[in-house]
Each structure stands twice: as structure tokens, then as C-alpha cells.
Protein backbone atom coordinates (compact mmCIF):
# COMPACT_ATOMS: atom_id res chain seq x y z
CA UNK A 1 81.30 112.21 68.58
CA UNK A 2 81.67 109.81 71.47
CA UNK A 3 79.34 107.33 70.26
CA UNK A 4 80.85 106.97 66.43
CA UNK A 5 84.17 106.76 67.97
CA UNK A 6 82.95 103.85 70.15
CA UNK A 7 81.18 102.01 67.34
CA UNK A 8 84.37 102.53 65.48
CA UNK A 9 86.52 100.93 68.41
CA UNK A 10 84.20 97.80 69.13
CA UNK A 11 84.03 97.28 65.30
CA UNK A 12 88.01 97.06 64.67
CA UNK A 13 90.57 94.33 65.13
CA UNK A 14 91.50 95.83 68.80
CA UNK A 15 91.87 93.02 71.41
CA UNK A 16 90.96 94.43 74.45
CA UNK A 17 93.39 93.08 77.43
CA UNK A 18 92.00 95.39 79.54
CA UNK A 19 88.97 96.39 81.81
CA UNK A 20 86.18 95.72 81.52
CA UNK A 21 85.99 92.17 82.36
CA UNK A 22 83.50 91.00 79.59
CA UNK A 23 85.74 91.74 76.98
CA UNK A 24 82.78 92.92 74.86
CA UNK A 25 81.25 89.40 74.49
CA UNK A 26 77.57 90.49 75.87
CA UNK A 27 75.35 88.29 77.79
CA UNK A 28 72.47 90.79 77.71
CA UNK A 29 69.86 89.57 74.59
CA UNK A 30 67.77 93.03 74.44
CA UNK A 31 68.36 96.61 73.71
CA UNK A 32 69.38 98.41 76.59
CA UNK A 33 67.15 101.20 76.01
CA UNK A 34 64.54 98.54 76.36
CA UNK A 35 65.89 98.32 80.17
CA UNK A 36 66.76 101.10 81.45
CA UNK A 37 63.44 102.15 83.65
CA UNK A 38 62.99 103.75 87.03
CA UNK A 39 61.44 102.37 90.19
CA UNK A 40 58.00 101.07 89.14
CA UNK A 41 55.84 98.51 90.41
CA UNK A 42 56.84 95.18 91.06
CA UNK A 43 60.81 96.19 90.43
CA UNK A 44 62.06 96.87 93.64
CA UNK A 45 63.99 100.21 94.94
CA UNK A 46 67.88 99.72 95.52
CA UNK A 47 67.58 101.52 98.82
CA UNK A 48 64.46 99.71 100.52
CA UNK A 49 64.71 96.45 98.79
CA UNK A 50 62.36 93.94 99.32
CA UNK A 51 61.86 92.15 95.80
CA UNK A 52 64.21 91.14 92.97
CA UNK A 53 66.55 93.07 94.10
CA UNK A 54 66.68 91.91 97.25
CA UNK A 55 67.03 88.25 95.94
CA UNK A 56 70.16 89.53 93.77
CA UNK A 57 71.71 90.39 96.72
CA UNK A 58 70.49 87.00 98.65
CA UNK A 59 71.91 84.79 95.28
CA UNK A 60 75.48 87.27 95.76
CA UNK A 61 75.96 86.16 99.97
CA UNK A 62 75.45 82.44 98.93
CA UNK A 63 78.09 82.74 96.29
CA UNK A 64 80.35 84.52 98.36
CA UNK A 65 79.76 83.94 101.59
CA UNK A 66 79.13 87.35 103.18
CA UNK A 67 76.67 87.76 105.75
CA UNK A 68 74.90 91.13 103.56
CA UNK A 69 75.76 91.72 100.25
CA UNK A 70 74.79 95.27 98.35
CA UNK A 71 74.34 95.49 94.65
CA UNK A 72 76.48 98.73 93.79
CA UNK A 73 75.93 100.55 90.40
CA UNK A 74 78.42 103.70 91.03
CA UNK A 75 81.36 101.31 91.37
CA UNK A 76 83.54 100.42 94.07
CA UNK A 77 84.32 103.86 95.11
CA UNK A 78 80.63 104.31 96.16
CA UNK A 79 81.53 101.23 98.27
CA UNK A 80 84.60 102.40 99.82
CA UNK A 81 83.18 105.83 100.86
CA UNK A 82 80.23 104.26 102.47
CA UNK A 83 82.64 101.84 104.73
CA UNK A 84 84.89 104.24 105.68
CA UNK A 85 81.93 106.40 106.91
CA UNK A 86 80.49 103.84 109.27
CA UNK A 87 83.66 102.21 110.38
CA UNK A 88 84.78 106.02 111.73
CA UNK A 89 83.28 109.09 113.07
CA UNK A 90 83.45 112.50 111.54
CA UNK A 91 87.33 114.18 113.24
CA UNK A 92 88.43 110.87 113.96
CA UNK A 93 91.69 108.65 112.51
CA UNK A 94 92.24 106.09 109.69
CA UNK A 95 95.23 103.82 108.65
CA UNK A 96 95.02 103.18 105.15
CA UNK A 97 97.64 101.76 102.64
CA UNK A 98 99.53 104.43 100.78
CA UNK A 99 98.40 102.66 98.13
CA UNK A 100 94.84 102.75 98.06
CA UNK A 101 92.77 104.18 95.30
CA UNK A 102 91.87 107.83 95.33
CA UNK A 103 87.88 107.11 96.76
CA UNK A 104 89.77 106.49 99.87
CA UNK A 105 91.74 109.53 100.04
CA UNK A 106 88.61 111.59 99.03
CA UNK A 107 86.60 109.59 101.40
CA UNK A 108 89.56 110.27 104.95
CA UNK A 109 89.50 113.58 103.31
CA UNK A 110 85.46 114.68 103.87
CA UNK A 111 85.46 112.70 106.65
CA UNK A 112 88.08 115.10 108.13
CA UNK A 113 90.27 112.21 109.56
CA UNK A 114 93.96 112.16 110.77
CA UNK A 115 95.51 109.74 108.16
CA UNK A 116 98.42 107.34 109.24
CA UNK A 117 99.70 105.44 106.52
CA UNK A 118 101.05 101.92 105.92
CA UNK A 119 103.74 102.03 103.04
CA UNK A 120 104.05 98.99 100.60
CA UNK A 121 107.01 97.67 98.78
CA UNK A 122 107.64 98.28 95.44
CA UNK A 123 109.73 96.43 93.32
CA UNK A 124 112.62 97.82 91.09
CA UNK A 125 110.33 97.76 87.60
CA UNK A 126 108.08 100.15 89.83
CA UNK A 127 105.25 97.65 90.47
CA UNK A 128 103.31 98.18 93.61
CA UNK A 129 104.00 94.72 95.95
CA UNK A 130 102.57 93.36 99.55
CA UNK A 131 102.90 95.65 102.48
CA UNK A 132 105.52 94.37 105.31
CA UNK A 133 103.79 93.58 108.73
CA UNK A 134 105.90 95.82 110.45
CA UNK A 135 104.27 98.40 108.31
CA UNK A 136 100.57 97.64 110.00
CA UNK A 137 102.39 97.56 113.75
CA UNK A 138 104.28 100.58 113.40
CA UNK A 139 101.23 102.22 111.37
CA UNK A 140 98.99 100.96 114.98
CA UNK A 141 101.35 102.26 117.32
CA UNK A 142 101.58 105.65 116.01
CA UNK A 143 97.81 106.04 115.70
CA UNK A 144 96.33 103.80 118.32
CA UNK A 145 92.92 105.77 118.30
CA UNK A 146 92.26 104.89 114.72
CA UNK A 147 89.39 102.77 114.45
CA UNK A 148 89.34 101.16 111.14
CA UNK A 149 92.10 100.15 108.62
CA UNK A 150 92.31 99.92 104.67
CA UNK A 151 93.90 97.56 103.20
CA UNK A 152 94.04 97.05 98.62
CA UNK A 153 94.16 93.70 98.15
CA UNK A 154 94.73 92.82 95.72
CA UNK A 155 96.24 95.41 94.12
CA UNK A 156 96.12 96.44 90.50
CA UNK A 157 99.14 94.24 89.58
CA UNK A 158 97.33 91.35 91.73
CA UNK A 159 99.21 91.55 94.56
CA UNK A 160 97.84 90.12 97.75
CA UNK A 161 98.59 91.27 101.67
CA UNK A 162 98.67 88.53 104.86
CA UNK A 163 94.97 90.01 105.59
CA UNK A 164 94.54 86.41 107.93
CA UNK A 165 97.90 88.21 110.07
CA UNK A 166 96.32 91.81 109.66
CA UNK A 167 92.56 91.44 110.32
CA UNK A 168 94.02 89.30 113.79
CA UNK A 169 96.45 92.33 114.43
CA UNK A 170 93.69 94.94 114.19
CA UNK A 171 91.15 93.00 115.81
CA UNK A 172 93.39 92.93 118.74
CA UNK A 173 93.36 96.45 118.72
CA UNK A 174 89.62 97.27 118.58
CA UNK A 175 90.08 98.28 114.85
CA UNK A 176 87.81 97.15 111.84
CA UNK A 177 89.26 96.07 108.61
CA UNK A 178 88.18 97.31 105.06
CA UNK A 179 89.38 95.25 101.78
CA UNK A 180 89.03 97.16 99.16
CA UNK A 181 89.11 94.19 96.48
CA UNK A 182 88.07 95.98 93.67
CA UNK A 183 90.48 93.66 91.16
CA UNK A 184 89.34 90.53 93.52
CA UNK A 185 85.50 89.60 92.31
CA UNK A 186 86.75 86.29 90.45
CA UNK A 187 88.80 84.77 93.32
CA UNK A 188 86.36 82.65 94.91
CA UNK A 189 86.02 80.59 91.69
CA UNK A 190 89.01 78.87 91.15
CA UNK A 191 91.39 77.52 93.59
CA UNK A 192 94.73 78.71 91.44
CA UNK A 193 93.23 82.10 92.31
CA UNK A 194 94.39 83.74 95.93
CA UNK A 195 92.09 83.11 98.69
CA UNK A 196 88.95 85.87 98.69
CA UNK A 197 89.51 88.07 101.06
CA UNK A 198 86.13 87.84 102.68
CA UNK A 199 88.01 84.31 104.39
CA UNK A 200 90.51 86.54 106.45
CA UNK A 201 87.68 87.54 108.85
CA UNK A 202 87.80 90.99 106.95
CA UNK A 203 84.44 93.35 108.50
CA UNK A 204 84.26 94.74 104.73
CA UNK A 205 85.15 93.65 101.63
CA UNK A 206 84.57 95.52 97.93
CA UNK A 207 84.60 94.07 94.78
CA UNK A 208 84.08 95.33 91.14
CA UNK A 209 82.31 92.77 89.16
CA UNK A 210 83.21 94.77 86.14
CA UNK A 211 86.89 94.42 85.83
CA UNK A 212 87.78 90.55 85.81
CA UNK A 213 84.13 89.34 85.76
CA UNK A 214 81.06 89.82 82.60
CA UNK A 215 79.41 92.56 84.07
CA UNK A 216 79.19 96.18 82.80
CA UNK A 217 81.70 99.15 83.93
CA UNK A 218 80.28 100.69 87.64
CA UNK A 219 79.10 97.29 88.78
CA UNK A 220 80.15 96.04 92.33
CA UNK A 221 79.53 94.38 95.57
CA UNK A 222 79.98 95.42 98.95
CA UNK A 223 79.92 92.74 101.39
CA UNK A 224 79.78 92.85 104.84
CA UNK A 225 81.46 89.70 106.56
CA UNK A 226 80.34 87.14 109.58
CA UNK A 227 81.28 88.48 112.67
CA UNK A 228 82.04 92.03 111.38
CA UNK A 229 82.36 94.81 114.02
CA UNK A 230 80.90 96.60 111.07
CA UNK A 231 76.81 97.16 111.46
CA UNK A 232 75.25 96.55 107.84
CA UNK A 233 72.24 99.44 108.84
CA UNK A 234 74.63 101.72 108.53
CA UNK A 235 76.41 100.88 105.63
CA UNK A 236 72.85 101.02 104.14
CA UNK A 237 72.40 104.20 105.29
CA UNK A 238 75.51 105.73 104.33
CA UNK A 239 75.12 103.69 100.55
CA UNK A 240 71.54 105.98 100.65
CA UNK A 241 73.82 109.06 100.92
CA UNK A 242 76.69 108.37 98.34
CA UNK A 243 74.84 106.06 95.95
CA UNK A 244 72.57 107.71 93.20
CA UNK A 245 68.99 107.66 93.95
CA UNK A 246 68.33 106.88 90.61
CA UNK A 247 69.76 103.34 90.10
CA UNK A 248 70.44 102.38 86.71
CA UNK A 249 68.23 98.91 85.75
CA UNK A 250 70.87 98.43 82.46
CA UNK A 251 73.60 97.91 85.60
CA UNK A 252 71.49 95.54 87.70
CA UNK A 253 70.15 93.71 85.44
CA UNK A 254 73.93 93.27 84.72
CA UNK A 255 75.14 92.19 88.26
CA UNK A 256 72.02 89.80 87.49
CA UNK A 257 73.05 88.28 84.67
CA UNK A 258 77.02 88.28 86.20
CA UNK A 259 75.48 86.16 89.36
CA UNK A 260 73.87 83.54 86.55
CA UNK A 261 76.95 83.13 84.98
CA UNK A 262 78.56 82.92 88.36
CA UNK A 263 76.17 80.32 89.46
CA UNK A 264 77.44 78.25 86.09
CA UNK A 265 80.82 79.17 85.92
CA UNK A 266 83.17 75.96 87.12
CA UNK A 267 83.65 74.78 83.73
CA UNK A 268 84.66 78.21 81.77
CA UNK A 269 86.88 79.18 85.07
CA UNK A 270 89.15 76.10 84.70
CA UNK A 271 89.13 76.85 80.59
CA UNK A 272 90.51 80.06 81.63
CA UNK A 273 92.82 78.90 83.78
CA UNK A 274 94.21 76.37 81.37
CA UNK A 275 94.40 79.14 79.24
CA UNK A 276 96.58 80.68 81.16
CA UNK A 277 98.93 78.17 82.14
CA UNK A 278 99.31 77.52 78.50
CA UNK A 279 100.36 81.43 78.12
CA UNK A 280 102.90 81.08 80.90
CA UNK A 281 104.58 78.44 79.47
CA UNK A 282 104.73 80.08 75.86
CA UNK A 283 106.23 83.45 77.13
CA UNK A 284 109.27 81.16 78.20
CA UNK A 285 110.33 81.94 75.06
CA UNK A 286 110.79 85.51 75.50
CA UNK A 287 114.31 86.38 75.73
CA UNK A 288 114.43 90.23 76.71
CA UNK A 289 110.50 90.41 77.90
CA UNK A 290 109.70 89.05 80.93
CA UNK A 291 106.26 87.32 82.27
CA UNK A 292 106.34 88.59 85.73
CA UNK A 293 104.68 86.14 88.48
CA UNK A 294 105.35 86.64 92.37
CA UNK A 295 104.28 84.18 94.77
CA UNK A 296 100.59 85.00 96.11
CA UNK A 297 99.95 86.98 92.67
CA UNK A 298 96.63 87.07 90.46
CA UNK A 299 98.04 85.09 87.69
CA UNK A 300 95.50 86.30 85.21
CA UNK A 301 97.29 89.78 85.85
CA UNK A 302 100.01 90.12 83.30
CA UNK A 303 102.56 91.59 84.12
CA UNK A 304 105.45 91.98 81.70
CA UNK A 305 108.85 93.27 83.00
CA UNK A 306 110.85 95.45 80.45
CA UNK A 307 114.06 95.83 81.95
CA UNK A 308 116.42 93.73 79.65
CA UNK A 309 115.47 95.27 76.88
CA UNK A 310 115.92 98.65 75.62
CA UNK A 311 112.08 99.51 75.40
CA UNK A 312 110.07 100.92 78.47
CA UNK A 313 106.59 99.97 79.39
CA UNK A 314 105.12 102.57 77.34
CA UNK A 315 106.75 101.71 74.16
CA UNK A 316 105.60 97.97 75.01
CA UNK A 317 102.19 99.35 75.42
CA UNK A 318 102.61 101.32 72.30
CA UNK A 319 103.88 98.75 69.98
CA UNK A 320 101.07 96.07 70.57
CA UNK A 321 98.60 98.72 69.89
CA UNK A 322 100.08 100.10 66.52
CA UNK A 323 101.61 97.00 65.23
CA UNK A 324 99.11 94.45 66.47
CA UNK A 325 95.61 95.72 67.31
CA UNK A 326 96.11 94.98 71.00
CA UNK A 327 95.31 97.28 74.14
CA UNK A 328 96.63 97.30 77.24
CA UNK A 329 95.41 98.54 80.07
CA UNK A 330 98.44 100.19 81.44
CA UNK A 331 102.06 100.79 81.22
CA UNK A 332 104.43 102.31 83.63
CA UNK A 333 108.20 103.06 84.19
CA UNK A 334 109.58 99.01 83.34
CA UNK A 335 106.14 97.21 82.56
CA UNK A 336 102.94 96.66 80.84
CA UNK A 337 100.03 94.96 82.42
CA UNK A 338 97.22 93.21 79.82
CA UNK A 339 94.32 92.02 82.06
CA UNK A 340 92.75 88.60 81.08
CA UNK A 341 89.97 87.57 82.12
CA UNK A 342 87.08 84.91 82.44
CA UNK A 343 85.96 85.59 79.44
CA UNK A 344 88.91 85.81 77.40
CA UNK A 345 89.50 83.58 74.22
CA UNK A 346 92.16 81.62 73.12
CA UNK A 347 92.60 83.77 69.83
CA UNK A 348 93.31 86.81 72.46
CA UNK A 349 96.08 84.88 73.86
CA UNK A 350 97.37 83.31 71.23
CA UNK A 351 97.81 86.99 69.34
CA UNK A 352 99.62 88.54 72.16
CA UNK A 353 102.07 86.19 72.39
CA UNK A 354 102.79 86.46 68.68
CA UNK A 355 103.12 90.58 69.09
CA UNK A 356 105.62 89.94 72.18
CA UNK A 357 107.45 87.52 70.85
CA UNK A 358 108.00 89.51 67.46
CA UNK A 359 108.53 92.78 69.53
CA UNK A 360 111.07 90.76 71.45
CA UNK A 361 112.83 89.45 68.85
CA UNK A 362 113.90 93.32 67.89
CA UNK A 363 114.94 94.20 71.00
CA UNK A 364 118.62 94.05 72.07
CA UNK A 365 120.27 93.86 75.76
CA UNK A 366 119.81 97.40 77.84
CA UNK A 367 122.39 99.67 77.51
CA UNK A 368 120.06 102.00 79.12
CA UNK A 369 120.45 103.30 82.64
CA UNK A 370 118.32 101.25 84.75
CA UNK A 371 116.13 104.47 86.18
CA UNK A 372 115.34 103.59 89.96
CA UNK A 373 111.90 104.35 90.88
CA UNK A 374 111.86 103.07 94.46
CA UNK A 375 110.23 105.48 96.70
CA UNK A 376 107.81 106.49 94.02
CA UNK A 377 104.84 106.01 96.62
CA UNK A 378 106.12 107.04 100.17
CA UNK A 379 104.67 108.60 102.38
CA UNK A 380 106.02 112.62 102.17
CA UNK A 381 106.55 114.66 105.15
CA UNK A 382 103.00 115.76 106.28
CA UNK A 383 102.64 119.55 107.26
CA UNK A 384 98.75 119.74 107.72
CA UNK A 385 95.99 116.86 106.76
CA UNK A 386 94.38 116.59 103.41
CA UNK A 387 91.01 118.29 104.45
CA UNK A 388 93.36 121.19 105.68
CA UNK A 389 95.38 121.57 103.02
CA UNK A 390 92.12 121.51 100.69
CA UNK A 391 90.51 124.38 102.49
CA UNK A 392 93.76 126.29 102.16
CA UNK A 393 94.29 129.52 99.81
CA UNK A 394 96.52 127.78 96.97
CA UNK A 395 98.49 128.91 94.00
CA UNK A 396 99.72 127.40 90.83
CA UNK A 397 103.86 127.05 90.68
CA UNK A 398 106.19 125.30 88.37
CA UNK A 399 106.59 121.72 89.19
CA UNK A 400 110.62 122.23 88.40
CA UNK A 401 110.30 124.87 91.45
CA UNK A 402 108.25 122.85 93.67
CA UNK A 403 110.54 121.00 96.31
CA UNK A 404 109.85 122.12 100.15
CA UNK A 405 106.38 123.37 99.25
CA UNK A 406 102.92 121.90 100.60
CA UNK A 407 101.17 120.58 97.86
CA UNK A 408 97.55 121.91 97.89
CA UNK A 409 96.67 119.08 95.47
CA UNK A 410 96.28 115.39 94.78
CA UNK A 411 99.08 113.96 91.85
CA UNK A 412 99.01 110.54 90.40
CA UNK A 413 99.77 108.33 88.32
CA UNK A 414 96.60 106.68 85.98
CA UNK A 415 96.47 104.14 86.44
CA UNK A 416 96.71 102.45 88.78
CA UNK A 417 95.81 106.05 90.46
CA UNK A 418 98.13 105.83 93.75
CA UNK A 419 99.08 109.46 94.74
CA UNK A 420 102.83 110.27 94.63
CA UNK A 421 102.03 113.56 96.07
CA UNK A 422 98.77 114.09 98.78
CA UNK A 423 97.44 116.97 99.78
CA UNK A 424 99.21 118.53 102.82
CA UNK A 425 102.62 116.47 102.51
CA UNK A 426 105.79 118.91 101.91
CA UNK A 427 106.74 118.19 97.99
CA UNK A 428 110.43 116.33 98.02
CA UNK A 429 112.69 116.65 95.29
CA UNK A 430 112.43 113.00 94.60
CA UNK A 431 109.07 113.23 94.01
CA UNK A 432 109.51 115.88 91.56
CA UNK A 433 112.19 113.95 89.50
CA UNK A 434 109.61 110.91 89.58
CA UNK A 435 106.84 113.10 87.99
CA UNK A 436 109.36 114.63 85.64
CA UNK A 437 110.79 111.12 84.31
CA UNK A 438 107.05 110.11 84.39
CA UNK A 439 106.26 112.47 81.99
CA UNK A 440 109.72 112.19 79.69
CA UNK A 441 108.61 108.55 79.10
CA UNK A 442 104.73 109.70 78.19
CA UNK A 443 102.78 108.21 81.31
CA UNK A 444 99.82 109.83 82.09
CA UNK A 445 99.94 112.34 85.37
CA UNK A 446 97.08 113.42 86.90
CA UNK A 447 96.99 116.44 88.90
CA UNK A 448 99.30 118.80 87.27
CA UNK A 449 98.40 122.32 85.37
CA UNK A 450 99.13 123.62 81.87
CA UNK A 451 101.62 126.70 82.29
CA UNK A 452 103.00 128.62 79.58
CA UNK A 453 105.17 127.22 77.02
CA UNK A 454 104.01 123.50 78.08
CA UNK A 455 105.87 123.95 81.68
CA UNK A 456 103.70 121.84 84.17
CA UNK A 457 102.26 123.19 87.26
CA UNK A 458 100.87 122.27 90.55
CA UNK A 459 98.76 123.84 93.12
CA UNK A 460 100.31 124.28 96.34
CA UNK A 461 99.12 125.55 99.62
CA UNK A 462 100.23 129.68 100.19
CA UNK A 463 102.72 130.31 102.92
């Protein structure tokens, strides 16, 4: 049962370095059952608000300096298919980052748009980095009529893009800019933390409150900016057709109490960045595991590069669960991530580096063949667009037998969710050995079918 298995979780010795951001320290003082009511009177309606609600989303422009802010309770995605509605009309064409979460695929995809895409760099441990600009002008030159762009910043890893160079570039070209900053929310509230994106002149920006912040899992923000080309009547009205009409009052009360602590937060936001810098320095002593840090990057992501020793992400992952009561909240090829947060403590800290630095101390130089994944996320050769392909007859065929078909289906890794395969691309052999390797090393795929004998399949499009 769900619920005895939860109770069970939250009453161990797991450390939870991963979403969500409250790391199960609750600021809520009552039941939630107590809470959770409907609109009655005197407690405003989401979608016509004139009351409390309407003064939660006054309290969230001061704090981040958006001209509207909307309260979201069905997460960022809600947010993201609600911007990309009103910044485009229904036939039309998008630029989005090939790395953007899947509520912007889905969203380009019922929207019926011709997708151009900008392609990131990834670095040799297989971690997602900042796009080039080159990427954004060749992506604008191709598709000139496109009339909004998507940009992830930052990404799951806490990558950031130049969005001061890009917002200028598409401005220049009549195009709006969406942020989807779902990892983002704490930036604003520390100045060791990369600029918030809603500085860059960006028309819309997303946030999750939930995953670095104390607020519970669906919580977000959509802001629109100053200035934006964006109208914020029609993100309203397209919020009216994606978000439930039946708001949860356990989730705004939440994004209520988040704002308080907000409001109060300068003191616990430089204890958690001391906290931090302490960490850094400690994993110096790490001989084989590395503390990854880029220039521009989230520092409270951790990031924790695997390639001199002979263990893999997952094992990493796998071994500070088992051995030390401490969850991650993903591994991949070369890494494992462990996302901090505000309200982390030092006891947290302190215990993960004790189960890397013990887990180091086993490991001996790689004699392993450094596995390449560069070119896990580009862009394949597209045959039709995604709402095309989706409409298509489809059939289920070995992965193993895949290469030069269309693929009628969506394939990711999860997380961070970034489709190595899209709907309507022609499948590449590459791909196929990246999904294979991906599934040797016991990463979990999304996408793929159970065939007989425990051969994975995938739809593809019939010829």
C-alpha cells in the first residue's frame, strides 16, 4: 500500500538529496485534511482571483520582480503549456532547446507546430551543458517565422544559457522568449546563485517552488516579465484551460507559506550557502570522485563525476543508498547528482561526504573503457513532425532492429527526461547503442515496450 510504504520511507534513516525542496522538514502546523476545501466564501477562486489569492500572487511579483505572477498547483508543466499556447498560434513554428522537458514537446506537439531545434553541449560524463549562440542564430535562420523560443535554464544539472545575448537576439527578430526555470525558484536569494532569469528581459519565466524551495511537489510560478511581448490575459486564459478547475488549498496554502519563508529567508540562504562552500572544500579530498562545478553553475547542484574510478553513476547512486541511507535524485552514464537545498542540514552534508569519501577510498584508477556518450541528445533526422508522426498507424519492433525507422514514439531518459528519440525523427544507430548501454548500466528508459523474452521494443511509425 502506497501510504504504509511512505510512512515507512519518511520514518527511516534515508537522507533525501533529492526533490522535493523541503526535505521533509514541514512548515505547515495543521492536518492537511483540515485544508484541503473547495472554493467557498471568502477563499478566493484560482481562475477569477480577487482575494487571498490574489494577494499571494501580489506578495510573489514583489519578491521577484515580475510584472504578473500566477500561483500554479499542477506544476511547471501546466506553466509551460499555457506559454507556449499564447506566445504561438495553432499550425505555426517553435524553436525550443533539444533539451527541454517533455511538457514542451507535448505542448509543440498539440499545438501542431513545426519544431526547429537548438542543440546544447554535453560534456564527456554525459551531463547536459549551455547551448552555443550559434545554436540560437542558426536555429533563427532556418525558421525565421517562428514566433517564440524555449530556452531550460537552468537545466537539471544547473546549467545556465547567455539568456541577456538570447532574449536581445530574438527580440530582434520579433520572437518572444520562454524560460522554463523550473530548477531556478531560489536564485533571486542569494547572490552566489546565477542571476534569475526574469533579469534577461525574458517575456516568460517558470519556476517550481517545489524542487529547491519548502513548498510541496506541483507547486510553481509563472511569471510574466516587464515589457513582455507576452499578454498576461491570455496566459490566464490558457492557465483556465490546462490548469485543474479544482485547485488544491493543501498546495496554496503551500506556495503561501513558501512566500513567508521567502519574505524571511536572508539569514537561512547564506547558512546554506556556507554550507555549501564548506562541502566543496571537503570533497577536495576525494581522490577518484569528483565534485563537478562549471563556471555559471547552480552550486547547490551536485554533481559528482565518476570517470576515474571504476564505478558508474548508478553504482554511485546505488552504494549511498544501500550502504548509507542516502538518496539521490539521479544517476546517469559517469555521474550522480544529490540536490541540496535551502533547507538542508548540516548532518545531511556532513553524512554524504562520509559515504563518498569511504566509497572512494575502495575505488581504484579506471581500467574501464571510457564509453563516449556525446551525441546522446541531437537532434535526429526529422521525416514528419511530432503531431504527424503521433497520428500515424504504428507498430511495435525490436529496438536491436530499429535503425532507419521513424519512431512513432517519445524515448527518454528519467530523469532528467530529455528525449533521445522524438516522435517523427528517423531512429540512428547511435541512438540505439545509447539506449542499449543505457539500459546495460540499469538507467531508467522511458518509452520502450516489453517484448518477449525481456527484448525491448519501440513503436515506430508503418511504412
Amino acid at each position: 500500500m502506497l501510504e504504509q510504504e511512505l510512512i515507512k520511507y519518511t520514518s527511516s534513516n534515508a537522507y533525501p538529496f533529492h526533490m522535493p525542496g523541503h526535505k521533509r522538514q514541514g512548515l505547515f502546523g495543521a492536518d492537511p485534511y483540515q485544508l484541503d476545501i473547495t472554493e467557498i466564501c471568502d477563499f478566493d477562486n484560482l481562475h477569477e482571483p480577487q482575494g487571498l489569492i490574489l494577494e499571494m500572487m501580489k506578495r510573489a511579483e514583489k519578491l521577484y520582480g515580475s510584472k504578473k505572477s500566477f500561483l500554479l498547483v499542477n506544476g511547471s508543466t501546466v506553466g509551460n503549456l499555457a506559454a507556449i499556447y499564447s506566445a504561438t498560434k495553432q499550425g505555426g513554428s517553435i524553436i525550443m532547446g533539444r533539451n527541454c522537458h517533455k511538457s514542451v514537446y507535448h505542448a509543440a506537439q498539440i499545438r501542431q507546430l513545426s519544431v526547429c531545434y537548438t542543440n546544447p553541449s554535453v560534456s564527456p560524463m554525459g551531463m547536459i551543458l549551455k547551448t552555443d549562440m550559434e545554436e540560437y542564430h542558426r536555429a533563427i535562420s532556418s525558421c525565421p517565422e517562428a514566433t517564440a523560443i524555449v530556452v531550460t535554464s537552468p537545466t537539471y544539472e544547473g546549467m545556465v544559457e547567455d539568456l541577456d545575448r538570447i532574449v536581445e537576439l530574438a527580440h530582434k527578430h520579433k520572437m518572444a522568449v520562454i524560460v522554463d526555470a523550473a530548477h531556478g525558484a531560489h536564485f533571486p536569494f542569494h547572490r552566489q546563485f546565477p542571476e534569475s532569469p526574469l533579469a534577461s528581459g525574458a517575456d516568460i519565466v517558470i519556476m517550481s517552488l517545489h524542487k529547491t524551495l519548502p513548498a510541496l511537489t506541483q507547486t510553481a510560478l509563472l511569471h510574466v516579465n516587464k515589457d513582455s511581448v507576452i499578454c498576461a490575459e491570455e496566459i490566464a486564459n490558457y492557465l483556465s484551460v490546462f490548469e485543474t478547475s479544482s485547485p488544491s488549498y493543501v498546495l496554496l496554502s503551500s506556495i503561501g507559506k513558501c512566500l513567508d519563508f521567502l519574505e524571511h529567508s536572508e539569514q537561512a540562504f547564506a547558512d546554506y550557502v556556507d554550507k555549501l562552500d564548506k562541502f566543496y572544500e571537503d570533497c577536495k579530498q576525494l581522490k577518484y570522485i569528483s565534485l563537478e562545478h562549471r563556471t555559471g553553475q547552480d552550486k547547490g547542484k551536485l554533481v559528482f563525476d565518476t570517470r576515474k574510478g571504476n564505478i558508474s553513476g548508478y553504482e554511485l547512486m546505488e552504494r549511498l543508498r544501500l550502504e548509507d541511507a542516502i538518496e539521490l535524485e539521479m544517476a546517469s552514464f559517469h555521474y550522480g547528482l544529490a540536490m541540496s537545498s535551502v533547507m538542508d542540514c548540516q548532518e545531511g552534508f556532513d553524512r554524504l561526504l562520509q559515504g563518498l569519501l569511504r566509497i572512494d577510498a575502495d575505488c581504484e584508477q579506471s581500467r574501464k573503457e571510457d564509453i563516449c556518450v556525446n551525441g546522446i541528445y541531437d537532434t535526429g533526422e526529422k521525416a514528419m513532425e511530432m503531431y504527424e508522426a503521433i497520428d500515424r498507424e504504428k507498430e511495435l519492433i525490436s529496438l536491436k532492429n530499429a535503425a532507419g525507422r521513424v519512431a512513432g514514439d517519445m524515448v527518454s531518459l528519467y530523469p532528467p527526461g530529455v528525449p533521445v528519440l522524438v516522435p517523427g525523427e528517423i531512429i540512428s544507430q547511435r541512438s540505439i547503442e545509447i539506449l542499449e548501454l543505457a539500459i546495460r548500466q540499469g538507467l531508467q528508459v522511458n518509452g520502450l515496450k516489453e517484448m518477449t523474452e525481456g527484448e525491448k521494443g519501440i513503436q515506430a511509425v508503418v511504412n
